[in-house]
Protein backbone atom coordinates (compact mmCIF):
# COMPACT_ATOMS: atom_id res chain seq x y z
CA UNK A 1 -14.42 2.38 -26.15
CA UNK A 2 -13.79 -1.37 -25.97
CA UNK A 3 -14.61 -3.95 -28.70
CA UNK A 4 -16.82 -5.56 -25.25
CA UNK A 5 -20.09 -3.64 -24.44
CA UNK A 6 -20.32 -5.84 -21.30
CA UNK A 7 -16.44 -4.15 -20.45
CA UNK A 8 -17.10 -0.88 -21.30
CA UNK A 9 -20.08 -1.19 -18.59
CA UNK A 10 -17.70 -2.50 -16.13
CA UNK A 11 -15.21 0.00 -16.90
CA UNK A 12 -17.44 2.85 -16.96
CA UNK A 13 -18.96 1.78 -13.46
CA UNK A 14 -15.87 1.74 -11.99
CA UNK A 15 -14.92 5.69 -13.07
CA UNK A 16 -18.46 6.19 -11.62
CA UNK A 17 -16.90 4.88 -8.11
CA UNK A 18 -14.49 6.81 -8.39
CA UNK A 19 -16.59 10.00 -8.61
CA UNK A 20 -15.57 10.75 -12.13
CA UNK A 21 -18.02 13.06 -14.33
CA UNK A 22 -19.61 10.84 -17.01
CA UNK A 23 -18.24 12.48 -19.85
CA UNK A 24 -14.18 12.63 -18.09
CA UNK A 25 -12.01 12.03 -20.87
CA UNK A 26 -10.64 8.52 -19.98
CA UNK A 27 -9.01 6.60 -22.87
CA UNK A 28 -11.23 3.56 -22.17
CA UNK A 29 -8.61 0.70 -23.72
CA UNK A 30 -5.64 1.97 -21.78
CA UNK A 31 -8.40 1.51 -17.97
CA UNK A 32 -9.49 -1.87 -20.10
CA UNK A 33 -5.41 -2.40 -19.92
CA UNK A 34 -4.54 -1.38 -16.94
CA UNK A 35 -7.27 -4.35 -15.51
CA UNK A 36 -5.75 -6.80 -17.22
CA UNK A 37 -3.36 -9.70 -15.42
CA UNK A 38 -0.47 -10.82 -17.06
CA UNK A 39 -1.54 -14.42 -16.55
CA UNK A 40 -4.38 -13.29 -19.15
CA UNK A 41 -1.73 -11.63 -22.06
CA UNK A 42 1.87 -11.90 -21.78
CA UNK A 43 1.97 -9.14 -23.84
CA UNK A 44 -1.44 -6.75 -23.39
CA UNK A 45 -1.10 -6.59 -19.51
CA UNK A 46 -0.48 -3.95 -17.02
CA UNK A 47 2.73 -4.14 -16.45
CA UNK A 48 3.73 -1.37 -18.41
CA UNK A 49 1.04 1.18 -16.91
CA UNK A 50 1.96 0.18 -13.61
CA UNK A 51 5.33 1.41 -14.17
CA UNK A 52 4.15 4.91 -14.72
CA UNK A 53 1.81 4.72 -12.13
CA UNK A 54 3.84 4.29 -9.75
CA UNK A 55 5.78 7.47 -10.65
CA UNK A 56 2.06 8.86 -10.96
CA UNK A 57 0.98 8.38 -7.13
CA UNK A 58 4.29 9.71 -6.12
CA UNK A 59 3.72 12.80 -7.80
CA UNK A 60 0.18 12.70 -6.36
CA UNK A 61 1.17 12.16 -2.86
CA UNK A 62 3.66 14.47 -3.49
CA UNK A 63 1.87 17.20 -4.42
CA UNK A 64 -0.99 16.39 -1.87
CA UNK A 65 1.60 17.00 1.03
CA UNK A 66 3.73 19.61 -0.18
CA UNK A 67 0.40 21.87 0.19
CA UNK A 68 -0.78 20.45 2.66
CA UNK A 69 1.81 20.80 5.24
CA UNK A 70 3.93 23.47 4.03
CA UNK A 71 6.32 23.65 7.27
CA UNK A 72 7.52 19.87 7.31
CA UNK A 73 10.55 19.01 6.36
CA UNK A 74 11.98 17.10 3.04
CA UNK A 75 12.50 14.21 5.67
CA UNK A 76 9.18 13.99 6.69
CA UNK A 77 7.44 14.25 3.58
CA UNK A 78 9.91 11.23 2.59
CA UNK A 79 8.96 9.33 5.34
CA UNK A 80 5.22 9.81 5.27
CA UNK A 81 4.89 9.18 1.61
CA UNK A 82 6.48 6.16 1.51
CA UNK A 83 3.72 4.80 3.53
CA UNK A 84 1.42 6.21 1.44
CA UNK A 85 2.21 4.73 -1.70
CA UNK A 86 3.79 1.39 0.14
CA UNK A 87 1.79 -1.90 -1.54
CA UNK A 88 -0.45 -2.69 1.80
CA UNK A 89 -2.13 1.03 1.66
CA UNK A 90 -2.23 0.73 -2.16
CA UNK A 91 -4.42 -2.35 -1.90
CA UNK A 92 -6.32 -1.57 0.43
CA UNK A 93 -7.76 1.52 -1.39
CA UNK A 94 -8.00 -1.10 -4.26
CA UNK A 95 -10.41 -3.21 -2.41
CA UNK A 96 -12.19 0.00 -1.40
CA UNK A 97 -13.22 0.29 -4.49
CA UNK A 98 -13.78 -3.60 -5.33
CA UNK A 99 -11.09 -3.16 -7.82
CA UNK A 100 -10.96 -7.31 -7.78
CA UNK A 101 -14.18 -7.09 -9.42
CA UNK A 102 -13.54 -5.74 -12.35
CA UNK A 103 -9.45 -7.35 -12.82
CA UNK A 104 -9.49 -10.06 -15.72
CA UNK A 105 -6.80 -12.83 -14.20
CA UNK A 106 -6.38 -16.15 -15.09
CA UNK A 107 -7.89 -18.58 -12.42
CA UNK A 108 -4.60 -20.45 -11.16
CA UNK A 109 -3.27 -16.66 -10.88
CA UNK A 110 -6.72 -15.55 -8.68
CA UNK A 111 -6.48 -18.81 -6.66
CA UNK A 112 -2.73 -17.12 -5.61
CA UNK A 113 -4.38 -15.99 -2.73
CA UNK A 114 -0.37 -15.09 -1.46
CA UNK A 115 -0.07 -12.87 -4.16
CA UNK A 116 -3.52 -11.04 -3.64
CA UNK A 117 -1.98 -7.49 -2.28
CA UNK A 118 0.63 -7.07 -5.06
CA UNK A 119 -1.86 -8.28 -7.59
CA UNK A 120 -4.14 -5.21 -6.38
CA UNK A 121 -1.85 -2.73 -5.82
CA UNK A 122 -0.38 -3.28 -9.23
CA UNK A 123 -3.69 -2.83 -10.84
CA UNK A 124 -4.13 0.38 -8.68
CA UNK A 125 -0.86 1.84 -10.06
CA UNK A 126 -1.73 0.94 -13.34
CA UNK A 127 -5.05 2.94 -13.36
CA UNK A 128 -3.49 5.31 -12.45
CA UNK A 129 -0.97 5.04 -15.47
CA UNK A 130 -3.71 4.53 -17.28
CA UNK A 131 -5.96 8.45 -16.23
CA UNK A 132 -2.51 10.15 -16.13
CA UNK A 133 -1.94 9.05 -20.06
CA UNK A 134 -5.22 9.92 -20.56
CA UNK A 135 -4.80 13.60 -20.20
CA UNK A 136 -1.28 14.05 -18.74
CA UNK A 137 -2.03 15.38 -15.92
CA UNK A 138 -3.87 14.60 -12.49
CA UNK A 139 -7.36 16.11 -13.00
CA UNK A 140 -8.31 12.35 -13.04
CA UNK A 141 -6.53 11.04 -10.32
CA UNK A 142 -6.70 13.96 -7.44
CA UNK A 143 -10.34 15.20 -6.92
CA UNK A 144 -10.91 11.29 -5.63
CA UNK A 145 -7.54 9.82 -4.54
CA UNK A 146 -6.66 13.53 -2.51
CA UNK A 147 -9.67 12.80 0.63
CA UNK A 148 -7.85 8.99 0.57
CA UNK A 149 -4.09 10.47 1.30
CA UNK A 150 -4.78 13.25 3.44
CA UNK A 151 -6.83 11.02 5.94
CA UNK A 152 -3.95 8.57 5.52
CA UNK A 153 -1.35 11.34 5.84
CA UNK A 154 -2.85 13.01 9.36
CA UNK A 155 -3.03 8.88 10.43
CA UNK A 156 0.58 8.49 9.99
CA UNK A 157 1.90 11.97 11.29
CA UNK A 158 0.14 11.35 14.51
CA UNK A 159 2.46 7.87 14.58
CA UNK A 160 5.79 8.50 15.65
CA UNK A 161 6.96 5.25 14.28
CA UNK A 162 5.74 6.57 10.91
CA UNK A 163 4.31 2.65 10.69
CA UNK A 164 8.20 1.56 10.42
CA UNK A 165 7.64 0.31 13.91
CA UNK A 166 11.18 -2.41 13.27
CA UNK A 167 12.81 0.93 12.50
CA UNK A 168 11.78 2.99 15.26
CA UNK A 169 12.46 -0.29 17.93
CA UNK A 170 16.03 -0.28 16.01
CA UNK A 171 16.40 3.61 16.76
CA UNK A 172 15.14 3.09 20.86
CA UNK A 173 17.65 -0.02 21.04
CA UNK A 174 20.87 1.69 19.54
CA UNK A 175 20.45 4.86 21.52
CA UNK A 176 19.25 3.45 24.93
CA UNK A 177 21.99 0.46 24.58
CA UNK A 178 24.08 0.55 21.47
CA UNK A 179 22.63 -3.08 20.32
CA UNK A 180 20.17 -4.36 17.81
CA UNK A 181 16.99 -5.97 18.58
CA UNK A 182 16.77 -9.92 17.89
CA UNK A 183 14.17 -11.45 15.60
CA UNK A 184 12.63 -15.01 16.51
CA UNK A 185 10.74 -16.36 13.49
CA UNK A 186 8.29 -19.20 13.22
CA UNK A 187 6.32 -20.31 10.51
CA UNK A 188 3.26 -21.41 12.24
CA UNK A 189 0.51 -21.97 9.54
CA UNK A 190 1.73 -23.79 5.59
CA UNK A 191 -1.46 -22.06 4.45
CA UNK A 192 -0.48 -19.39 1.97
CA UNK A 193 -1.97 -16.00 2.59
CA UNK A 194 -3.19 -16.46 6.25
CA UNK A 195 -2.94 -13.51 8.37
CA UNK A 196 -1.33 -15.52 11.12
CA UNK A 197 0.97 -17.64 8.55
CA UNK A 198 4.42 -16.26 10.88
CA UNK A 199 4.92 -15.62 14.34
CA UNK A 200 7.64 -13.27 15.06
CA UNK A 201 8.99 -12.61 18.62
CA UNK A 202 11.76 -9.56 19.16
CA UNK A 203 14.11 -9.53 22.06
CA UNK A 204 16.56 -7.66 23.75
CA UNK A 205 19.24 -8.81 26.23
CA UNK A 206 17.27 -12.33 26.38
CA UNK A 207 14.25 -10.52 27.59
CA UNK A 208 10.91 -11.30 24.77
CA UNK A 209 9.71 -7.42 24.41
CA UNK A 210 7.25 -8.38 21.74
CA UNK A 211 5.17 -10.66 19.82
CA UNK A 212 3.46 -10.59 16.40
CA UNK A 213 1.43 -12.37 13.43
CA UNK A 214 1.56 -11.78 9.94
CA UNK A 215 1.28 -13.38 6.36
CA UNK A 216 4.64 -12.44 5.73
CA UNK A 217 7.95 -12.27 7.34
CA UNK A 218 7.91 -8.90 7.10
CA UNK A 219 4.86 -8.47 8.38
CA UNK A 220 5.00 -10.26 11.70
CA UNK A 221 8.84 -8.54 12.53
CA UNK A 222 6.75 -5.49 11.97
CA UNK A 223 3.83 -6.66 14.10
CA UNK A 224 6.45 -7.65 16.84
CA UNK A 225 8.12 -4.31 16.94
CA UNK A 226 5.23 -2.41 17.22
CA UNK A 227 3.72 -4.63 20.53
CA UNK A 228 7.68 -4.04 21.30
CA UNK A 229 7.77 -0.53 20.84
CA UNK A 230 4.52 0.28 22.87
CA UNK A 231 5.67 -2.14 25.65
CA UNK A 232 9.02 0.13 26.04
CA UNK A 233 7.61 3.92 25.34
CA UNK A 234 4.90 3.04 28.09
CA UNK A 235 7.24 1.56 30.73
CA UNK A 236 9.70 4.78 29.61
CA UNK A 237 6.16 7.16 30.38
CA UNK A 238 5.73 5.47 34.06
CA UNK A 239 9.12 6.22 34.63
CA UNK A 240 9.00 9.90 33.54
């Protein structure tokens, strides 16, 4: 238990969420832990239980695949997973559980509105850190994260971009005419953390196949090649 009855409320809620039994033998100051920003402790801070978490939802994913589809290749199961445990799928199954609710972080840190996904899918990882080293093994992690992976796993195997739609354009490009696809970036908001903050616009042999928004880079490349991708795989399905 925590030194804070009001904490060990919070804390104990949260397990409920998750579907936990009542009396599930979580070590209550390592969860207290793993909610904790660095911005509050330097030193007591997740960092350290996000580490093994993120070894933890690997193996969890892992697992969750390997008997799940027992036929797919190494390749797959490489390229699937690493959607699954990628930082934007991690957070979002933080704020599934309002996982913001119960994170202690410093107010400049919270106001970081940029930082918001890594923030969460740190604290994700480091629950999980935090129920692994709580009985080494997954019985507290599985019977609730498992229905969350498999509907994300049959989501992504039905893509065959595998959500690496800059990839996938890259693959199209090189095979159908031995070139690269070219990236136009703007920056078209200074507001940190907007969903449209870049515009990205791909293009091939000075043609614009596709255009996307995102609040990162990354994100709006990624939003590009997927408009791109569609664009191309349609016009290629006309043709056939």
């Amino acid at each position: 238990m925590t030194n804070d009855p009001r904490r060990q409320k919070q804390l104990q809620k949260l397990v409920q969420k998750l579907g936990l039994p009542e009396h599930s033998p979580v070590e209550w100051k390592l969860l207290d832990l793993a909610l904790t920003h660095p911005s509050i402790s330097a030193e007591a801070n997740y960092e350290q239980l996000e580490f093994v978490g993120d070894a933890v939802v690997r193996m969890a994913a892992s697992e969750l695949l390997f008997e799940t589809y027992p036929n797919s290749s190494v390749g797959e199961f490489a390229a699937i997973r690493s959607v699954l445990v990628s930082d934007r799928i991690l957070a979002q199954l933080a704020q599934s559980y309002g996982l913001e609710r119960y994170l202690l972080v410093s107010s400049s840190a919270a106001n970081d509105f940029a930082g918001e996904r890594s923030r969460l899918a740190d604290a994700f990882e480091a629950i999980l850190g935090a129920l692994y080293l709580s009985t080494h093994t997954l019985e507290l992690i599985r019977p609730w994260l498992d229905p969350h992976l498999q509907e994300l796993a049959a989501e992504v195997r039905k893509d065959p971009a595998r959500q690496n739609y800059k990839d996938a354009l890259q693959e199209w490009t090189q095979a159908r005419y031995k070139i690269l696809p070219e990236y136009r970036l703007q920056e078209t908001s200074r507001v940190h953390g907007t969903a449209d903050r870049f515009t990205a616009q791909v293009w091939l042999h000075n043609q614009q196949l596709g255009e996307g928004k995102g609040r990162s880079k990354k994100a709006a490349e990624q939003a590009a090649a997927k408009q791109a991708l569609l664009a191309v795989q349609g016009k290629q399905s006309e043709q056939d």
